[in-house]
PDB file of N, CA and C in Angstrom:
ATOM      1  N   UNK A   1      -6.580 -15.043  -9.318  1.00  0.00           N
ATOM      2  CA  UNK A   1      -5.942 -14.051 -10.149  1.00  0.00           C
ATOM      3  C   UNK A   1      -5.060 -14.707 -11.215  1.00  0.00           C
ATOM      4  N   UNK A   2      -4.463 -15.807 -10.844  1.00  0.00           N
ATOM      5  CA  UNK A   2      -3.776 -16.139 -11.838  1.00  0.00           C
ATOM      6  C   UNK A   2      -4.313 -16.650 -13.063  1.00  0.00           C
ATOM      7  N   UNK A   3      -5.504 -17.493 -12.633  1.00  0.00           N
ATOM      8  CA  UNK A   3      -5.922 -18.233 -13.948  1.00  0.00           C
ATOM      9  C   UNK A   3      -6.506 -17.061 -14.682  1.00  0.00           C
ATOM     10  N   UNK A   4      -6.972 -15.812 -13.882  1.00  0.00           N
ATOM     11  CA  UNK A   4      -7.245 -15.044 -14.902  1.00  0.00           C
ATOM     12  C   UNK A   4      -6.428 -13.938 -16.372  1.00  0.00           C
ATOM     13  N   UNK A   5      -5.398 -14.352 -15.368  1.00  0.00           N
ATOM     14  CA  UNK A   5      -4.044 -13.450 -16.459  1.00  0.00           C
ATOM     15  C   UNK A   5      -3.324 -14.663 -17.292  1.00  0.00           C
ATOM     16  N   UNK A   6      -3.697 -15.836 -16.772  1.00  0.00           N
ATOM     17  CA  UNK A   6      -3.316 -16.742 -17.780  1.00  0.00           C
ATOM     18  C   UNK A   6      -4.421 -17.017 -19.179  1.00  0.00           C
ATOM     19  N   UNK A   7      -5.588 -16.877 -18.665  1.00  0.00           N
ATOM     20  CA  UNK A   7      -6.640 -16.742 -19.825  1.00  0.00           C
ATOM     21  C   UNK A   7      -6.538 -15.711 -20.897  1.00  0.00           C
ATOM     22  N   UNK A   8      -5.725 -14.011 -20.498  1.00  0.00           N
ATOM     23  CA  UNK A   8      -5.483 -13.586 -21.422  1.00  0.00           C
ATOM     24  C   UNK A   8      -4.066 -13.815 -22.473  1.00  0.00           C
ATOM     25  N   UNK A   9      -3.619 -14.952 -21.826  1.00  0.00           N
ATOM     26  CA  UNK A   9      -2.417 -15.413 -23.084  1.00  0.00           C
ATOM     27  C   UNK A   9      -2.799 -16.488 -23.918  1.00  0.00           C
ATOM     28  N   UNK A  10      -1.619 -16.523 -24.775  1.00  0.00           N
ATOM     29  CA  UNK A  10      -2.042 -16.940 -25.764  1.00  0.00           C
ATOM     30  C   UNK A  10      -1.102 -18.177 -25.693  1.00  0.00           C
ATOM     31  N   UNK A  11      -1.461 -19.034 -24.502  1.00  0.00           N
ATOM     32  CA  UNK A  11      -0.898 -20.168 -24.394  1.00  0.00           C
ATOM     33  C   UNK A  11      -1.690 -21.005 -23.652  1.00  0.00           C
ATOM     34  N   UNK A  12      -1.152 -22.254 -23.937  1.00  0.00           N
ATOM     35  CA  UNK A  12      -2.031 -23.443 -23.532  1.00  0.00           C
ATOM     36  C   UNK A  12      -1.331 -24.472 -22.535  1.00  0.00           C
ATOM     37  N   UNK A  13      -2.269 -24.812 -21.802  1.00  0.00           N
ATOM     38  CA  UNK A  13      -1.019 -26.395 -21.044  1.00  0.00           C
ATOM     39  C   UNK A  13      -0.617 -25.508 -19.862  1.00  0.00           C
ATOM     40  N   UNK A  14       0.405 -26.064 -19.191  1.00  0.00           N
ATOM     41  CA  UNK A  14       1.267 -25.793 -18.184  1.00  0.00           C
ATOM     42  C   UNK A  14       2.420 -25.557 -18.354  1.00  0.00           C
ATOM     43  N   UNK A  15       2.997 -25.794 -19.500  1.00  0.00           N
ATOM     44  CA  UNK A  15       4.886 -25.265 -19.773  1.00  0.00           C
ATOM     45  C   UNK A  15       5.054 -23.595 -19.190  1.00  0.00           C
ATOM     46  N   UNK A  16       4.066 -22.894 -19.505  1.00  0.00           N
ATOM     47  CA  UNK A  16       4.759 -21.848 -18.969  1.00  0.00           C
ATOM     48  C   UNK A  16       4.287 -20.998 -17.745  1.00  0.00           C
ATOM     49  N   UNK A  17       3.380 -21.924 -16.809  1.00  0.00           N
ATOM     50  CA  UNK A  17       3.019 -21.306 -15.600  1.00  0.00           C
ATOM     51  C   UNK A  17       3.969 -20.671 -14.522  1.00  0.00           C
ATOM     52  N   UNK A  18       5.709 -20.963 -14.763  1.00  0.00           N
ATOM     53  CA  UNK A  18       6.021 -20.357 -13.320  1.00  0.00           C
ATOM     54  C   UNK A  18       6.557 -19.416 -14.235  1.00  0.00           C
ATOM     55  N   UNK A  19       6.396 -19.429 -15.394  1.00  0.00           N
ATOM     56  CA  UNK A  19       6.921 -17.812 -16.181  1.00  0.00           C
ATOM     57  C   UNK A  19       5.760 -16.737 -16.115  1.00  0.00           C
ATOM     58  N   UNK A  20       4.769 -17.346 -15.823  1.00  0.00           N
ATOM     59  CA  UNK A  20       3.706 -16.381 -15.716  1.00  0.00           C
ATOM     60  C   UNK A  20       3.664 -15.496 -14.284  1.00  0.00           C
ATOM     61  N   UNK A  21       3.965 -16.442 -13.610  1.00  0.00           N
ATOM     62  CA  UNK A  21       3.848 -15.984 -11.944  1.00  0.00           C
ATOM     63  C   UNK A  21       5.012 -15.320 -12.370  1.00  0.00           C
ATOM     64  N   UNK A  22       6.180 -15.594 -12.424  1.00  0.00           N
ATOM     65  CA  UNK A  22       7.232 -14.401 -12.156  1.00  0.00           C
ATOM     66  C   UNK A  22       7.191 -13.033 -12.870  1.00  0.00           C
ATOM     67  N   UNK A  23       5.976 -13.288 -13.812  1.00  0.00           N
ATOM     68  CA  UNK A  23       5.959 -12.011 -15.178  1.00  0.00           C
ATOM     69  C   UNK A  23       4.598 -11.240 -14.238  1.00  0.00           C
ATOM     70  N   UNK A  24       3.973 -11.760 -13.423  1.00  0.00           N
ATOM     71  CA  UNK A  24       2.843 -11.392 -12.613  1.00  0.00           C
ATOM     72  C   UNK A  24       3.700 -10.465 -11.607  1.00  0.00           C
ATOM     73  N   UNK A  25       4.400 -11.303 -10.652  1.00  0.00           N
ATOM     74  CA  UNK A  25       5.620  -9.965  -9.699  1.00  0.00           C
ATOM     75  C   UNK A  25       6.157  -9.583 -10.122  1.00  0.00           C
ATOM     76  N   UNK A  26       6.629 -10.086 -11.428  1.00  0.00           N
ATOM     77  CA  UNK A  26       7.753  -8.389 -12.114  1.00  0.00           C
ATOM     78  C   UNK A  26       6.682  -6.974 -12.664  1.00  0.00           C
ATOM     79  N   UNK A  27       5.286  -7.170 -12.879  1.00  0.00           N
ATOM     80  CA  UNK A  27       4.854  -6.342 -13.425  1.00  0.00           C
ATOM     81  C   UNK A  27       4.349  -5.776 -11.863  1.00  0.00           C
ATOM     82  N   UNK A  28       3.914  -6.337 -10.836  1.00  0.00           N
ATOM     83  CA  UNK A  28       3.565  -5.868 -10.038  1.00  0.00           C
ATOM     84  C   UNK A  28       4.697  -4.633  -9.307  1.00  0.00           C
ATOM     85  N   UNK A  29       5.826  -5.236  -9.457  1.00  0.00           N
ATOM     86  CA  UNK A  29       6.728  -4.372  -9.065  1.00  0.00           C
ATOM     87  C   UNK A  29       7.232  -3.417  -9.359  1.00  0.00           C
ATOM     88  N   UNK A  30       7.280  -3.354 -11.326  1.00  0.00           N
ATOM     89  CA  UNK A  30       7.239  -2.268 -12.040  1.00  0.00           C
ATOM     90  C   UNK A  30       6.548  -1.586 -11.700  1.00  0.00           C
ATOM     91  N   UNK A  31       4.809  -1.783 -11.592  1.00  0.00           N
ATOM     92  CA  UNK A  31       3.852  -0.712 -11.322  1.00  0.00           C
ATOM     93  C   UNK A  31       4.105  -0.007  -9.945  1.00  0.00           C
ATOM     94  N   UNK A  32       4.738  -0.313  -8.894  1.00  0.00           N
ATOM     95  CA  UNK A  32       4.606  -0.226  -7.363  1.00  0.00           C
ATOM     96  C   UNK A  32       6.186   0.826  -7.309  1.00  0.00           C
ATOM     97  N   UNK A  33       7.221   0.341  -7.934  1.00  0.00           N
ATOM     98  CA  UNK A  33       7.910   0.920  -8.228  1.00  0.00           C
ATOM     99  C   UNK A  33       8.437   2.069  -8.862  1.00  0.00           C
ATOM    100  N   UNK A  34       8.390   1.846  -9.952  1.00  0.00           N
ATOM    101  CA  UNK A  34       8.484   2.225 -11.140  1.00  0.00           C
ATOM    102  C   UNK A  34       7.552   3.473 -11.177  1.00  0.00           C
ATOM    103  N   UNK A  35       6.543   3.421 -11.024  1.00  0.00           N
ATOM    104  CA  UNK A  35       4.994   4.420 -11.433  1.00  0.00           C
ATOM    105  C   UNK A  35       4.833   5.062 -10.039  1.00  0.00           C
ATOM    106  N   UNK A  36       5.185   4.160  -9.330  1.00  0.00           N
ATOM    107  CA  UNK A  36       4.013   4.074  -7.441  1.00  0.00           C
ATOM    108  C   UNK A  36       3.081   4.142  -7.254  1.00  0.00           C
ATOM    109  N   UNK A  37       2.771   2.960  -8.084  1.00  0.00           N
ATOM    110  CA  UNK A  37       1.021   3.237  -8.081  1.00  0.00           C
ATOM    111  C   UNK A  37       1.240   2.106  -6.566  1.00  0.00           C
ATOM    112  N   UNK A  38       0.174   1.931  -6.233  1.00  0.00           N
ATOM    113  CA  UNK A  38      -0.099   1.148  -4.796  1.00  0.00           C
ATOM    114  C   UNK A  38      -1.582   0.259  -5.360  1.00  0.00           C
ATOM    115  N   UNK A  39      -1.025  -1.088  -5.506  1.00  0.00           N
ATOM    116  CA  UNK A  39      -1.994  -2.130  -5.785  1.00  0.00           C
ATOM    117  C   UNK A  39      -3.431  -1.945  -4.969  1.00  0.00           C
ATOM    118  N   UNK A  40      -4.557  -2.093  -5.792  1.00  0.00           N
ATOM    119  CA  UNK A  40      -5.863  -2.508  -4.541  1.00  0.00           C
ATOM    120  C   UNK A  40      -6.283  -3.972  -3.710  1.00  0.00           C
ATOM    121  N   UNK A  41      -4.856  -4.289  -3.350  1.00  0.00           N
ATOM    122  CA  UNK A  41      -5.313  -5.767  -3.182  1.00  0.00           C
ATOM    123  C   UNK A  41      -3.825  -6.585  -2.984  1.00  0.00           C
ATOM    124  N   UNK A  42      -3.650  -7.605  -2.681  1.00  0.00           N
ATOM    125  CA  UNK A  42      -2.735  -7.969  -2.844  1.00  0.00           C
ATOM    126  C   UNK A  42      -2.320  -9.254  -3.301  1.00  0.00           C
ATOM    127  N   UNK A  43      -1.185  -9.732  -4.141  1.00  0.00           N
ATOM    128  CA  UNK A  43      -0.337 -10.790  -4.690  1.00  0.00           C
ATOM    129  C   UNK A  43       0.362 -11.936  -4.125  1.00  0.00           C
ATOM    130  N   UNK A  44      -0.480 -13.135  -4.308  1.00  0.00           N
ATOM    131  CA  UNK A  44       0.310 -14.504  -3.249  1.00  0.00           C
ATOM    132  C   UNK A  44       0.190 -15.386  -4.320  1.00  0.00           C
ATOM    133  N   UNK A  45       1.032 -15.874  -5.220  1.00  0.00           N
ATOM    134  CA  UNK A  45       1.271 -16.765  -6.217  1.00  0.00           C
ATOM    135  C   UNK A  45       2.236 -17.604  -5.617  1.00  0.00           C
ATOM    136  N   UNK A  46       2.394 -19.205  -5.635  1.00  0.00           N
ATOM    137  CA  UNK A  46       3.097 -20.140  -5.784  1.00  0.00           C
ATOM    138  C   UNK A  46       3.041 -20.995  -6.219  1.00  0.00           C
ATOM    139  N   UNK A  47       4.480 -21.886  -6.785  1.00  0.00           N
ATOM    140  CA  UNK A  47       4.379 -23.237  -7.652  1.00  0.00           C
ATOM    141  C   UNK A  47       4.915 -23.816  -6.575  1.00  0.00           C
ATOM    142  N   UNK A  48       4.357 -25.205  -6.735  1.00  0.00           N
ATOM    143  CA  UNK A  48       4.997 -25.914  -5.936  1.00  0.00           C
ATOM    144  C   UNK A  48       6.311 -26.702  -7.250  1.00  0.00           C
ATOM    145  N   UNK A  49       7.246 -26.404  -7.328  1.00  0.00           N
ATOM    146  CA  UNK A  49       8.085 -26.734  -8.334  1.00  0.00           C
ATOM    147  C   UNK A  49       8.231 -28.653  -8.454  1.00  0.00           C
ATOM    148  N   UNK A  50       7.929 -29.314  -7.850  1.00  0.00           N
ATOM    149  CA  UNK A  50       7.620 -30.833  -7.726  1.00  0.00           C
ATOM    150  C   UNK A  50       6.758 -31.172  -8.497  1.00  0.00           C
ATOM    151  N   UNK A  51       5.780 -30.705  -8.154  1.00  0.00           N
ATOM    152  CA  UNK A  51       4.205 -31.068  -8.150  1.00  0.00           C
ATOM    153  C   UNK A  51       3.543 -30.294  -9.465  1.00  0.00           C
ATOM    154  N   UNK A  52       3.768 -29.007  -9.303  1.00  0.00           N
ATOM    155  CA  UNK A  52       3.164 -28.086 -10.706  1.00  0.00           C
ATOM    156  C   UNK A  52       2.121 -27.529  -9.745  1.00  0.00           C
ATOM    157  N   UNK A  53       1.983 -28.010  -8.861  1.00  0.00           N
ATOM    158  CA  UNK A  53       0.450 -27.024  -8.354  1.00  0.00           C
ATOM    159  C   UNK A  53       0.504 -25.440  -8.048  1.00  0.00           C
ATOM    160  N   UNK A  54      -0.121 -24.872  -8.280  1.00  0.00           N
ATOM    161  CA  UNK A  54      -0.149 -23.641  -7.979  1.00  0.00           C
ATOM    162  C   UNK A  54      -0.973 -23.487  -6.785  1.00  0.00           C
ATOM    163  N   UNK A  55      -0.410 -21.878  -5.873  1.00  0.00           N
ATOM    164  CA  UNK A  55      -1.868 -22.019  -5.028  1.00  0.00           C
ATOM    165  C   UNK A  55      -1.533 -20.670  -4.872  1.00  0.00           C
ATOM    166  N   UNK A  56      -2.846 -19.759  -5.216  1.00  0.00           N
ATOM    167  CA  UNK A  56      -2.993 -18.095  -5.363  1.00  0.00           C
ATOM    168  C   UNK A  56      -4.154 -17.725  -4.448  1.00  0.00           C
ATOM    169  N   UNK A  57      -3.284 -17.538  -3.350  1.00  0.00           N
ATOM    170  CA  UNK A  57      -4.213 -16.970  -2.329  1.00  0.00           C
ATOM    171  C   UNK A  57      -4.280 -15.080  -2.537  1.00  0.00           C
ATOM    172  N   UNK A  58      -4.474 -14.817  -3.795  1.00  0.00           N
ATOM    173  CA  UNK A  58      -4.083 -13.267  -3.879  1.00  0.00           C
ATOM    174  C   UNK A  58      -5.957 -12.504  -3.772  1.00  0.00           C
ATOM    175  N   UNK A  59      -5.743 -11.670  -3.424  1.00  0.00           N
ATOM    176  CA  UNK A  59      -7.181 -10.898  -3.359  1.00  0.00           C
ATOM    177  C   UNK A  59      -6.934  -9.559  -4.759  1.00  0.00           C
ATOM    178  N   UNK A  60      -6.637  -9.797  -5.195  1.00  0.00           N
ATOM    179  CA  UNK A  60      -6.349  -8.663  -6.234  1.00  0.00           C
ATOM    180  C   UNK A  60      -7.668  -8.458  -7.183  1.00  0.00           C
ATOM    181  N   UNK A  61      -8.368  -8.014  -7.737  1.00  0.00           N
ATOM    182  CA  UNK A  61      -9.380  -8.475  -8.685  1.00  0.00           C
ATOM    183  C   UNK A  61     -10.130  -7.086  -9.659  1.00  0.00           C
ATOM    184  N   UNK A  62      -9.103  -5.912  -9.161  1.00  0.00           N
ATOM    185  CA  UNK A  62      -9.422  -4.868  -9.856  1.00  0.00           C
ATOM    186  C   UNK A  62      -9.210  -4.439 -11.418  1.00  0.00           C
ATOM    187  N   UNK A  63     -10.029  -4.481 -12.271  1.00  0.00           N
ATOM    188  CA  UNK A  63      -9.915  -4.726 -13.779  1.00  0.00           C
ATOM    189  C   UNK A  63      -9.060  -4.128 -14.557  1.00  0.00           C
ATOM    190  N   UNK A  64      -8.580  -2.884 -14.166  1.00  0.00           N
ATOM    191  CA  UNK A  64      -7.583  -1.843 -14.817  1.00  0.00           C
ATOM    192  C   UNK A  64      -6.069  -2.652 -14.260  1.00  0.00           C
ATOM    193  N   UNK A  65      -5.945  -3.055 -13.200  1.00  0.00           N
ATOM    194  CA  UNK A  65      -4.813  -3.586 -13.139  1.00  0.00           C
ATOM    195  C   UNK A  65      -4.222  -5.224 -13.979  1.00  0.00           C
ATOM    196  N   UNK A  66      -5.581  -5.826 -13.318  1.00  0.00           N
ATOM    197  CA  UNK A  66      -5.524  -7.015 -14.251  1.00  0.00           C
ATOM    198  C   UNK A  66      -5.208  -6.995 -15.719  1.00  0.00           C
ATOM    199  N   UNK A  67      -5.910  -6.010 -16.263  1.00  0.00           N
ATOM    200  CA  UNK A  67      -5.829  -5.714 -17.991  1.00  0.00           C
ATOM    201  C   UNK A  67      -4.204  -5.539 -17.642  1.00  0.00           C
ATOM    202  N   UNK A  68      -3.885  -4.602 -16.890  1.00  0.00           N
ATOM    203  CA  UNK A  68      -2.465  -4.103 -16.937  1.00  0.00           C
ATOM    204  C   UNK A  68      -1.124  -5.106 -16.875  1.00  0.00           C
ATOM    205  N   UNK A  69      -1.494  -5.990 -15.845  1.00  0.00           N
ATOM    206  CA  UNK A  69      -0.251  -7.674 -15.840  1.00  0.00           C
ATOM    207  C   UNK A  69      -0.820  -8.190 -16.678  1.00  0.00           C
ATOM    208  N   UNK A  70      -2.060  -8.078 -17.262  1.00  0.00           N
ATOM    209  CA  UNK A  70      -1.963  -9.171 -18.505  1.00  0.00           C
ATOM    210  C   UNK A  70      -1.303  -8.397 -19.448  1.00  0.00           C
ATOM    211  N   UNK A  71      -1.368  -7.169 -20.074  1.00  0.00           N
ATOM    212  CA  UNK A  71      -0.318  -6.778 -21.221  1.00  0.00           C
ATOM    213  C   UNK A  71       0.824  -7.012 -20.695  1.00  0.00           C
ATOM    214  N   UNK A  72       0.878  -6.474 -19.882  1.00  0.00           N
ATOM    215  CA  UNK A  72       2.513  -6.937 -19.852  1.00  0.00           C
ATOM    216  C   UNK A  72       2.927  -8.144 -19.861  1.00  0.00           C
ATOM    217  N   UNK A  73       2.637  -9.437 -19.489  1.00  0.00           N
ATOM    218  CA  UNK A  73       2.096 -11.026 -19.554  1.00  0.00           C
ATOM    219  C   UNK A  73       2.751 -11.248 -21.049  1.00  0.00           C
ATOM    220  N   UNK A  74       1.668 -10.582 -21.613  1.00  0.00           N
ATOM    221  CA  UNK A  74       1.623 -10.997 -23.350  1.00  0.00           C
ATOM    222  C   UNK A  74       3.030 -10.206 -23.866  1.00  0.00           C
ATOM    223  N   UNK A  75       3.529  -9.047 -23.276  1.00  0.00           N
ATOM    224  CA  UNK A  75       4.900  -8.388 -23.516  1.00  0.00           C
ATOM    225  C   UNK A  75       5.731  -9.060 -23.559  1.00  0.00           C
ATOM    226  N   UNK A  76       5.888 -10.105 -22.505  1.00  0.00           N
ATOM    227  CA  UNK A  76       7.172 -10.418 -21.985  1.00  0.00           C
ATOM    228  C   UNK A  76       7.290 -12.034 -22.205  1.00  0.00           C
ATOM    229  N   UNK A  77       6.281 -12.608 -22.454  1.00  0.00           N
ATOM    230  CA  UNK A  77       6.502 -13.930 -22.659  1.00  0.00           C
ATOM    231  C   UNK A  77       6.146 -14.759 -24.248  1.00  0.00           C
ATOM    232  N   UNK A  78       7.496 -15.033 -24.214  1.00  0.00           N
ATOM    233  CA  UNK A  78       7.572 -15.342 -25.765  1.00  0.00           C
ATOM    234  C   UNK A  78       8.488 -14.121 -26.548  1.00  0.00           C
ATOM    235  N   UNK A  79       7.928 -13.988 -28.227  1.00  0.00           N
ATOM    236  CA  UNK A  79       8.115 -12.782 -28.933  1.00  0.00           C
ATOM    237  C   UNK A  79       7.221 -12.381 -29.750  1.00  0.00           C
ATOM    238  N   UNK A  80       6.064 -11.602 -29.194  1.00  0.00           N
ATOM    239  CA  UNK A  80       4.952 -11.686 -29.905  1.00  0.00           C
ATOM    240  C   UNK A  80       5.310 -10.283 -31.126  1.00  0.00           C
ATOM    241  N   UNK A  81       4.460 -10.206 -32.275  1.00  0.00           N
ATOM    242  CA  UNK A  81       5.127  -9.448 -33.169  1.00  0.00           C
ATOM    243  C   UNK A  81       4.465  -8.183 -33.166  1.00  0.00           C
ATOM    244  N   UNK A  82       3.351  -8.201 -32.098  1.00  0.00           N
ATOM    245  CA  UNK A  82       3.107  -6.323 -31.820  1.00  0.00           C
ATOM    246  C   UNK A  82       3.239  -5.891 -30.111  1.00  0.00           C
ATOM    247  N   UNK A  83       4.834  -6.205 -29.727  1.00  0.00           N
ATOM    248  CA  UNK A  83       5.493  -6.189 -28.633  1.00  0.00           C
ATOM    249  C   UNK A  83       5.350  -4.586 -28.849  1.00  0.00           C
ATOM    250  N   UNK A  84       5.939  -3.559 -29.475  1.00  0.00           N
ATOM    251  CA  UNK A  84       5.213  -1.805 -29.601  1.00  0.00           C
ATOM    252  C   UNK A  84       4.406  -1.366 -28.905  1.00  0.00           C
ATOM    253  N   UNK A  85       3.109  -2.364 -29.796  1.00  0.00           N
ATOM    254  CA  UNK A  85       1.644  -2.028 -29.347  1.00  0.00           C
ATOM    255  C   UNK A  85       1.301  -2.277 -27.952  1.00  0.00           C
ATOM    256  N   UNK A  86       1.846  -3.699 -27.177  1.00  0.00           N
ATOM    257  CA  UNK A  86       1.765  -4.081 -25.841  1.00  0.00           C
ATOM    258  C   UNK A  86       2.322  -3.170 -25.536  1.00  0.00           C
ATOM    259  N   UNK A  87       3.326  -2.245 -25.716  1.00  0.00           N
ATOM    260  CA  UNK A  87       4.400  -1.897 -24.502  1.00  0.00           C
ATOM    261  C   UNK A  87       3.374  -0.433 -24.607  1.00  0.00           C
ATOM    262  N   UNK A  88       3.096  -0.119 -25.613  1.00  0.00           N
ATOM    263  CA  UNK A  88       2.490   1.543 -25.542  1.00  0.00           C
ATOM    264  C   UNK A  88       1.128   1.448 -24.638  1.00  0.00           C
ATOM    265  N   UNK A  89       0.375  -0.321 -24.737  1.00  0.00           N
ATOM    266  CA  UNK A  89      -0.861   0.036 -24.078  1.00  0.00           C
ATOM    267  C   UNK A  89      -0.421   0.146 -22.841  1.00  0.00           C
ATOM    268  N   UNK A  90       0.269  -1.053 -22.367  1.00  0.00           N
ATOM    269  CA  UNK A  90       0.939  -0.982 -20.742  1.00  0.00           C
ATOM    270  C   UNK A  90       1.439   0.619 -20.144  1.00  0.00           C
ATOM    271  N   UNK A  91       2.325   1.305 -21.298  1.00  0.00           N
ATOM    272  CA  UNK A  91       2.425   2.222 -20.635  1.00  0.00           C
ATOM    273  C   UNK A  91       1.115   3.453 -20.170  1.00  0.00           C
ATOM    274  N   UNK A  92       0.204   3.089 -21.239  1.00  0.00           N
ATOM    275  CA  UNK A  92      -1.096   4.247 -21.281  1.00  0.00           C
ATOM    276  C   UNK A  92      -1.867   3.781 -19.796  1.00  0.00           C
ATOM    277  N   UNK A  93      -1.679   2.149 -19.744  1.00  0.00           N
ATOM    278  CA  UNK A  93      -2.919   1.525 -18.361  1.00  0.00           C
ATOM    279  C   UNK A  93      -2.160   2.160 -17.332  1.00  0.00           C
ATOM    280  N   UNK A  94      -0.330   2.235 -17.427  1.00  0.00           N
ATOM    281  CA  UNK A  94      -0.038   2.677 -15.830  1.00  0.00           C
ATOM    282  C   UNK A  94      -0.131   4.101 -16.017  1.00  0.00           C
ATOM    283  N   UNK A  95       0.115   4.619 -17.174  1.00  0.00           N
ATOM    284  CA  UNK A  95      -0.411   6.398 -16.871  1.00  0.00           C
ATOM    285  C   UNK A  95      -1.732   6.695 -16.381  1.00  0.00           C
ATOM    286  N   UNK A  96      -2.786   6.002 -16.286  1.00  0.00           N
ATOM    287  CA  UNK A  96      -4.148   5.958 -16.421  1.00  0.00           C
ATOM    288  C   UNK A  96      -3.905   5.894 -14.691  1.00  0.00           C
ATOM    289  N   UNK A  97      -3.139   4.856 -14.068  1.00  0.00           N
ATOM    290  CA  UNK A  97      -3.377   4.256 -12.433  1.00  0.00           C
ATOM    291  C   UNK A  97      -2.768   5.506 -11.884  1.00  0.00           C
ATOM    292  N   UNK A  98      -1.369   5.406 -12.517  1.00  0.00           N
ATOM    293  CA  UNK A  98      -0.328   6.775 -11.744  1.00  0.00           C
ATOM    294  C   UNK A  98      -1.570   8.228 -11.111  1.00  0.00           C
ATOM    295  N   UNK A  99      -2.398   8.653 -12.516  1.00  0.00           N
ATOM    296  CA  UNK A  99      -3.345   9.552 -12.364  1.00  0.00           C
ATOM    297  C   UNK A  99      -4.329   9.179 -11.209  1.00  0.00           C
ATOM    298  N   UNK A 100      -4.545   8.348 -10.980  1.00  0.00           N
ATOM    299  CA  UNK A 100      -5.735   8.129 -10.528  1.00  0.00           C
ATOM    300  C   UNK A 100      -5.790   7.599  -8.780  1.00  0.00           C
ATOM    301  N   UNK A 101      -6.272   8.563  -7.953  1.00  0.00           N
ATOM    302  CA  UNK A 101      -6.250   8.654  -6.870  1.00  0.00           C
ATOM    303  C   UNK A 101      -6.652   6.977  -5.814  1.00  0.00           C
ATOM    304  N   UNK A 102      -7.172   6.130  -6.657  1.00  0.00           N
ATOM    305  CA  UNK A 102      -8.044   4.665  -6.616  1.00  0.00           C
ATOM    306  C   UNK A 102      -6.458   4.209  -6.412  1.00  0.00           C
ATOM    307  N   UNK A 103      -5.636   4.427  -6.823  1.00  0.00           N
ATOM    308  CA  UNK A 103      -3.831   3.728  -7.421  1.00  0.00           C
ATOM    309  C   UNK A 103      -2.944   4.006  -6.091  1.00  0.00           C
ATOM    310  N   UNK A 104      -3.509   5.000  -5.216  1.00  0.00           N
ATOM    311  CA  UNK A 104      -2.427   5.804  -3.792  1.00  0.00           C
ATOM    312  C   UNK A 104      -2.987   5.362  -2.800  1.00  0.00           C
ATOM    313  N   UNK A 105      -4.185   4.173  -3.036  1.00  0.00           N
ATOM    314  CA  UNK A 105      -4.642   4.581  -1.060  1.00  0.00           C
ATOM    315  C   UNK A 105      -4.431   3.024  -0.396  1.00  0.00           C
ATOM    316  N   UNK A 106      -4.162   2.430  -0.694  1.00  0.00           N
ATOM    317  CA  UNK A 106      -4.449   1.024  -0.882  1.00  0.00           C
ATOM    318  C   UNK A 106      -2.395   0.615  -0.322  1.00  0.00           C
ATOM    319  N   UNK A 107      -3.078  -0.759   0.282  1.00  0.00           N
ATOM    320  CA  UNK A 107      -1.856  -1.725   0.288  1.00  0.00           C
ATOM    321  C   UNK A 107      -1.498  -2.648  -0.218  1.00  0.00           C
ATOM    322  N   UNK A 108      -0.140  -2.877  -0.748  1.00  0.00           N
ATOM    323  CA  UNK A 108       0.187  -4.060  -2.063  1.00  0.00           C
ATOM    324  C   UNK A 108       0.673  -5.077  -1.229  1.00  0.00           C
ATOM    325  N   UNK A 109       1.426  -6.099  -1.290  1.00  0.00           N
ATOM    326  CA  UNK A 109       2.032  -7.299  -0.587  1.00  0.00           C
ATOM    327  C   UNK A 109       2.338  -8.291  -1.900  1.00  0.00           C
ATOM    328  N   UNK A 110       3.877  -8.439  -2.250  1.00  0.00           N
ATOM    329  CA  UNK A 110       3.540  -9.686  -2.975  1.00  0.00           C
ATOM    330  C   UNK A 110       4.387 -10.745  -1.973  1.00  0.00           C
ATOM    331  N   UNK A 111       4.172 -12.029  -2.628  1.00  0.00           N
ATOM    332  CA  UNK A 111       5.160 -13.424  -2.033  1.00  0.00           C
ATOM    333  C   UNK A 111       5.862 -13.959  -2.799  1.00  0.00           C
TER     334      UNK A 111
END
């Protein structure tokens, strides 16, 4: 899961991988929170802060959500100059989950 929400930014290298993971559980939590939507899957991201390694034992892989931490991803990291446009799609993807009965049945878990 991760390398896949890192593929939709617009960054390169490793400088900003443990900003990604933490922008990955803050959005997860917004949505779980915030909305209540209930993830299909669940969230296990870690850095090993020494080393740089990551290891994402997460089962998450549902496309509406993914699209969804990646806008927000691209929202929050950095200052990109159609931060608006991110924030209006993010809000349309979690109105889309909130609605949608696929968003209530399911168990989340992050680490």
């Amino acid at each position: 899961m991760f390398q896949d929400i890192k593929a939709m930014l617009p960054v390169s290298g490793d400088d900003y991988d443990a900003e990604i993971i933490l922008q990955i559980k803050a959005c997860a939590l917004d949505l779980t929170t915030s909305a209540e939507i209930t993830l299909p899957g669940t969230i296990s991201i870690s850095r090993d802060e020494t080393t740089g390694v990551i290891t994402d034992n997460s089962n998450l892989t549902d496309a509406l959500v993914l699209t969804a931490i990646g806008t927000w991803c691209n929202m929050r990291i950095g200052n990109p100059p159609n931060y608006d446009r991110l924030l209006a799609a993010y809000e349309s993807l979690k109105g889309q989950m909130r609605l949608s009965k696929t968003y209530t049945t399911s168990e989340v878990t992050t680490e």
